[in-house]
C-alpha atoms as a PDB file:
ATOM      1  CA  UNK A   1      37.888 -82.070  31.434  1.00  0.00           C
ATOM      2  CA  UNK A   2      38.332 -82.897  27.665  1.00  0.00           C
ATOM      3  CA  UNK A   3      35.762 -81.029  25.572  1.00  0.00           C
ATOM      4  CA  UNK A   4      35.022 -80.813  21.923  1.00  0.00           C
ATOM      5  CA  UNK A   5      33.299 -79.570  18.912  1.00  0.00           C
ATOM      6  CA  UNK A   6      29.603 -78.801  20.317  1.00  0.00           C
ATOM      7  CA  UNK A   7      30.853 -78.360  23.905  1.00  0.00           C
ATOM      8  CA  UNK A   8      29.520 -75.060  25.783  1.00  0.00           C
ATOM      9  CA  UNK A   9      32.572 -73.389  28.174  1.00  0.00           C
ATOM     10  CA  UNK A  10      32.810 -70.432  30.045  1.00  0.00           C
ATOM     11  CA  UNK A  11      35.944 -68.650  29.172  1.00  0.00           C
ATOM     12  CA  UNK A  12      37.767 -65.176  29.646  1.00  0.00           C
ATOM     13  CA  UNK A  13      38.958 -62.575  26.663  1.00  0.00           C
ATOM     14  CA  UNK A  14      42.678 -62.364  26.418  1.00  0.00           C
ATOM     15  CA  UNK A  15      42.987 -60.211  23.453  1.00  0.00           C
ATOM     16  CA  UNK A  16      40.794 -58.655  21.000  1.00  0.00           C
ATOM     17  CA  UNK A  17      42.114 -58.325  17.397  1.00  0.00           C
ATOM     18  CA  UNK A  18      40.011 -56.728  14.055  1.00  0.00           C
ATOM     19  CA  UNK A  19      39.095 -60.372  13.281  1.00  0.00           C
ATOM     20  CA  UNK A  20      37.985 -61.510  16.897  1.00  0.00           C
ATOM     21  CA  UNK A  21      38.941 -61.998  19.733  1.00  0.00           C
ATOM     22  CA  UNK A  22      41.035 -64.853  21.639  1.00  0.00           C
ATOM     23  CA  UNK A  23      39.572 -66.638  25.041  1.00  0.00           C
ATOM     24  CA  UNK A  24      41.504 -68.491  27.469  1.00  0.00           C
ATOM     25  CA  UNK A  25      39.837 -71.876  27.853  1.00  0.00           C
ATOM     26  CA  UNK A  26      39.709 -74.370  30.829  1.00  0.00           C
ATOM     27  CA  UNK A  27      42.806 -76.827  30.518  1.00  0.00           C
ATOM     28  CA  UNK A  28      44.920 -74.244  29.787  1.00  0.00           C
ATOM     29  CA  UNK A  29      43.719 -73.928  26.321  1.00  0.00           C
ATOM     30  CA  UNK A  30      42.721 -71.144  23.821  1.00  0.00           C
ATOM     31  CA  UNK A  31      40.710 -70.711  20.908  1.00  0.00           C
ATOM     32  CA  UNK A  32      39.304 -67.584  18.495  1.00  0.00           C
ATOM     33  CA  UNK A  33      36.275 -66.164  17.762  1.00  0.00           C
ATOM     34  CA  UNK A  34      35.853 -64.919  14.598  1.00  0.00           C
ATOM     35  CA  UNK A  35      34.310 -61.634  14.738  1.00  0.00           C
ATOM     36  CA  UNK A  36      31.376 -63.118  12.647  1.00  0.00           C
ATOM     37  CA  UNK A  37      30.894 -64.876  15.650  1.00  0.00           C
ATOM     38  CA  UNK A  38      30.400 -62.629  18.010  1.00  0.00           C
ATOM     39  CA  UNK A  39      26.706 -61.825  17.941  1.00  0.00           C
ATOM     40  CA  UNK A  40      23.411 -62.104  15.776  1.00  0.00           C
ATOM     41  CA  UNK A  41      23.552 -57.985  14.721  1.00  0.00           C
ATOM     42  CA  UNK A  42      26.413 -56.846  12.319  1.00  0.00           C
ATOM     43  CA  UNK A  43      29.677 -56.719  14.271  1.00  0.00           C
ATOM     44  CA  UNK A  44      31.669 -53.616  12.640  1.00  0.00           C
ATOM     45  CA  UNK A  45      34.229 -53.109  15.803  1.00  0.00           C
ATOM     46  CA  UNK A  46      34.871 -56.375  18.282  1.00  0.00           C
ATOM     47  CA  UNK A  47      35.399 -53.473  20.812  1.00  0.00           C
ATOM     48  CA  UNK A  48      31.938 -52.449  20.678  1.00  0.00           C
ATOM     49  CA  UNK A  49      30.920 -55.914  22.141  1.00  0.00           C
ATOM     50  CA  UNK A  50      33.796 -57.184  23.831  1.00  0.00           C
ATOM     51  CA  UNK A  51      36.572 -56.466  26.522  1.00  0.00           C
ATOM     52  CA  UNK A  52      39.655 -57.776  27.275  1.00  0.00           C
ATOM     53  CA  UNK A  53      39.274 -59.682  30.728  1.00  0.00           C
ATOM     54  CA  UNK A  54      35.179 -60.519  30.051  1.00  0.00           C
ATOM     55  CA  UNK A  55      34.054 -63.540  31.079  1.00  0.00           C
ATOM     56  CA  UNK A  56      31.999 -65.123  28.115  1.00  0.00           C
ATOM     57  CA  UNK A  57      30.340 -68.043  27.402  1.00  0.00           C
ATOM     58  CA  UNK A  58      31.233 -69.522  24.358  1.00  0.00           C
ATOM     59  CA  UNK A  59      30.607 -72.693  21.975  1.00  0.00           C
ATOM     60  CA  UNK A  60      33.300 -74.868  20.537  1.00  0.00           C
ATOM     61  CA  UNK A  61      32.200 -75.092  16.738  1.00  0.00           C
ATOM     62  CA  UNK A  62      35.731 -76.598  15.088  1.00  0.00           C
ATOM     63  CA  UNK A  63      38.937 -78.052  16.174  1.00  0.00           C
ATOM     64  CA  UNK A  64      41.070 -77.825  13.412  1.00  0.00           C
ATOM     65  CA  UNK A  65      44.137 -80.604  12.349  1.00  0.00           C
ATOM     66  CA  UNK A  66      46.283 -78.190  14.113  1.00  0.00           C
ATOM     67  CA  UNK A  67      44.801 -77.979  17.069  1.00  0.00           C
ATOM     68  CA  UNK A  68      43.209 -74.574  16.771  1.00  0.00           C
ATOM     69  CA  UNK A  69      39.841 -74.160  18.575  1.00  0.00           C
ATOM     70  CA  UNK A  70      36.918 -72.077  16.985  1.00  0.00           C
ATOM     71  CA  UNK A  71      34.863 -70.420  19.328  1.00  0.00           C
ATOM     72  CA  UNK A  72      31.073 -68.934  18.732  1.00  0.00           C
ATOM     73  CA  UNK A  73      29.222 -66.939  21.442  1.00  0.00           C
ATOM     74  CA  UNK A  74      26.451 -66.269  19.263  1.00  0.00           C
ATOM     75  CA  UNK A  75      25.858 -70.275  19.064  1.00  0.00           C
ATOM     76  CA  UNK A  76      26.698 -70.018  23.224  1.00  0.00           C
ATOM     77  CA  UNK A  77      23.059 -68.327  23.369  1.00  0.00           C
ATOM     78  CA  UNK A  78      19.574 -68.605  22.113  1.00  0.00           C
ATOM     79  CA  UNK A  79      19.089 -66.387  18.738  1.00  0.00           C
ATOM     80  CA  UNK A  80      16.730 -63.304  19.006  1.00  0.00           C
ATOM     81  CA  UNK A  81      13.694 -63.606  18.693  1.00  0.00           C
ATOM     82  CA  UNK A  82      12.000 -61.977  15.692  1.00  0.00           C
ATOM     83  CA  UNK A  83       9.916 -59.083  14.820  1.00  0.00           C
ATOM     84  CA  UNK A  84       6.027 -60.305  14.411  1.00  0.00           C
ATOM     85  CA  UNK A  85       5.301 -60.155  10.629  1.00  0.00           C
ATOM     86  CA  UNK A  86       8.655 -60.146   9.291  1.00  0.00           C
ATOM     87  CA  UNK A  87       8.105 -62.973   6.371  1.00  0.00           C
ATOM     88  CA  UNK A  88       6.584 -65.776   6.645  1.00  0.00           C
ATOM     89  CA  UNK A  89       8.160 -68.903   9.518  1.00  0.00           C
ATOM     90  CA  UNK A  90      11.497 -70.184   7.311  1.00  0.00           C
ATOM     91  CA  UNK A  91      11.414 -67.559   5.233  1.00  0.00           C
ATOM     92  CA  UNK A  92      13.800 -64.770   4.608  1.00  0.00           C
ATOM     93  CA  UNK A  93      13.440 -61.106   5.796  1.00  0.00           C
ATOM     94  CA  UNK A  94      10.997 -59.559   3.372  1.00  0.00           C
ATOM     95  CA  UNK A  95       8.959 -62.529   2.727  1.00  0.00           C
ATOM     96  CA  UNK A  96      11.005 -63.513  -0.264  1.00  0.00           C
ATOM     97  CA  UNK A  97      11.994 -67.232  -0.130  1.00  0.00           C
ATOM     98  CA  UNK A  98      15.516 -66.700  -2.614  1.00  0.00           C
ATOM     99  CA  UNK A  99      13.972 -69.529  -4.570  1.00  0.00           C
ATOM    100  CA  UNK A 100      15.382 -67.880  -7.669  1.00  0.00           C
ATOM    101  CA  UNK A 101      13.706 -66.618 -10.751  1.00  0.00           C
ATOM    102  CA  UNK A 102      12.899 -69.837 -12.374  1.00  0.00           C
ATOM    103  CA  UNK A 103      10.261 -70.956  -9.751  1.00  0.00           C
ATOM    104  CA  UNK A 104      12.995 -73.334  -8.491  1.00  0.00           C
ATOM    105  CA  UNK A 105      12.631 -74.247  -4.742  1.00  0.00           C
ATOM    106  CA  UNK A 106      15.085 -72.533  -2.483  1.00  0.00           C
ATOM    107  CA  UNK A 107      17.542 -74.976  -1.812  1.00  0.00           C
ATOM    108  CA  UNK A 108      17.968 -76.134   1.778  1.00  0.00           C
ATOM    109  CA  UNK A 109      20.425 -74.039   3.889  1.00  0.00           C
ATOM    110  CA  UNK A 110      23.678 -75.727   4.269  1.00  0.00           C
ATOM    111  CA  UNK A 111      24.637 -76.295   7.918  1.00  0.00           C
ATOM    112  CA  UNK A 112      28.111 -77.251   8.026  1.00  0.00           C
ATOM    113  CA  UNK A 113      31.644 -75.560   6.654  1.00  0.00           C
ATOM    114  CA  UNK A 114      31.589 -78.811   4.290  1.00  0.00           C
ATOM    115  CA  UNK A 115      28.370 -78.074   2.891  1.00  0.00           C
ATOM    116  CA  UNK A 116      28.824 -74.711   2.293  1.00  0.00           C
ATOM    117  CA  UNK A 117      32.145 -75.468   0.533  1.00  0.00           C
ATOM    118  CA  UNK A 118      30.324 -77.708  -2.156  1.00  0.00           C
ATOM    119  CA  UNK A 119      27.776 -75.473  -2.658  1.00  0.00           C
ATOM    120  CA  UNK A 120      30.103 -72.851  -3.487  1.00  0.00           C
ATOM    121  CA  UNK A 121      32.520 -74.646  -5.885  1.00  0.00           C
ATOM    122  CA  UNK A 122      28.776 -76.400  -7.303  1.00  0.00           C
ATOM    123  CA  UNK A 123      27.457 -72.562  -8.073  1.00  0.00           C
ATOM    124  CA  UNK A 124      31.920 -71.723  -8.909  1.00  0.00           C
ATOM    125  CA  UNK A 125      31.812 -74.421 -11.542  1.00  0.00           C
ATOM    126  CA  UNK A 126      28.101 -73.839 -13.166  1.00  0.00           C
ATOM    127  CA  UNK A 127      29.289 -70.454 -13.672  1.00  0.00           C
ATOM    128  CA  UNK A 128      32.535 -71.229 -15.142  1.00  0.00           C
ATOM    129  CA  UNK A 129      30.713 -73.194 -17.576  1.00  0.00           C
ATOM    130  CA  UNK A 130      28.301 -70.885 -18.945  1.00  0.00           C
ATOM    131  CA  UNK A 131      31.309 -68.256 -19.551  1.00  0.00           C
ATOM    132  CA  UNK A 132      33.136 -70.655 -21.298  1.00  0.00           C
ATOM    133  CA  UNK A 133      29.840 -71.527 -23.129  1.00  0.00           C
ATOM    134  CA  UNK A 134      29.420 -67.844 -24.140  1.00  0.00           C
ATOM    135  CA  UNK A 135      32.759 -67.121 -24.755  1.00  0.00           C
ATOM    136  CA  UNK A 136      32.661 -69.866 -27.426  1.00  0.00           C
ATOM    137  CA  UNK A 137      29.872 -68.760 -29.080  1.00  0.00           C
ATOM    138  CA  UNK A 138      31.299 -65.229 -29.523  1.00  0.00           C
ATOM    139  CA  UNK A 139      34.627 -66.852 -30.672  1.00  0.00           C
ATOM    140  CA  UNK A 140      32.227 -68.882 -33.520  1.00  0.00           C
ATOM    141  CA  UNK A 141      30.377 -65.673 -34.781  1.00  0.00           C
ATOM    142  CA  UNK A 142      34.142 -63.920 -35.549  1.00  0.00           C
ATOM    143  CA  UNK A 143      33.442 -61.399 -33.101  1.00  0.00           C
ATOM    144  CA  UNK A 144      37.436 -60.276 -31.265  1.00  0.00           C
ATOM    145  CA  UNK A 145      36.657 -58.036 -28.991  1.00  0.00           C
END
């Protein structure tokens, strides 16, 4: 049975670490999940959600170039369903859409590591920029600090 990213297994803990926990795959394989990937709620202690020996049902969500498998349960199961007037549908807990303080629409959530990455160094470099920018400025008026 060869399975990748997207595939659904059922699997057994084999060790639980402060990071996740490892599950023995079919195949004779093994792959992590990260302890952000444990469950929808805040995972403080993997302990307090998983033991060694449970049989779990888990998602394959990246193969690395090594090899490595990442595991979710979370993205195993259906999310929770939520609390009747919390925001409005697609919005964010509160009812505030983090469209910033410009009245610029929220951007769209990105979905994959790769979008998440450019988003980052996008927001990383923009910020760079207006340091330098200011930095300049101060550097112009004679100010040493």
């Amino acid at each position: 049975m060869e399975f990748g990213v997207g595939s659904i297994l059922e699997g057994k803990v084999t060790g639980i670490t402060k990071f996740g926990a490892f599950v023995s795959l079919p195949e004779g394989k093994s792959g992590l999940v990260h302890i952000s990937e444990i469950a929808y709620s805040y995972v403080n202690d993997v302990k307090d959600h998983l033991k060694e020996g449970q049989e779990v049902k888990v998602k394959v969500i990246g193969i690395d170039e090594n090899g490595r498998i990442n595991l979710s349960i979370k993205k195993a199961m259906d999310p929770p369903p939520r609390p009747a007037g919390q925001g409005r549908p697609g919005g964010r807990p509160g009812g505030h859409s983090g469209g910033g303080f410009r009245g610029k629409p929220a951007p769209a959530e990105p979905t994959t590591f790769e979008d998440r990455l450019k988003q980052f160094m996008a927001s990383s470099d923009s910020k760079l920029s207006e340091l330098r920018q200011s930095e300049r400025r101060s550097s112009r008026r004679g100010g040493r600090r």
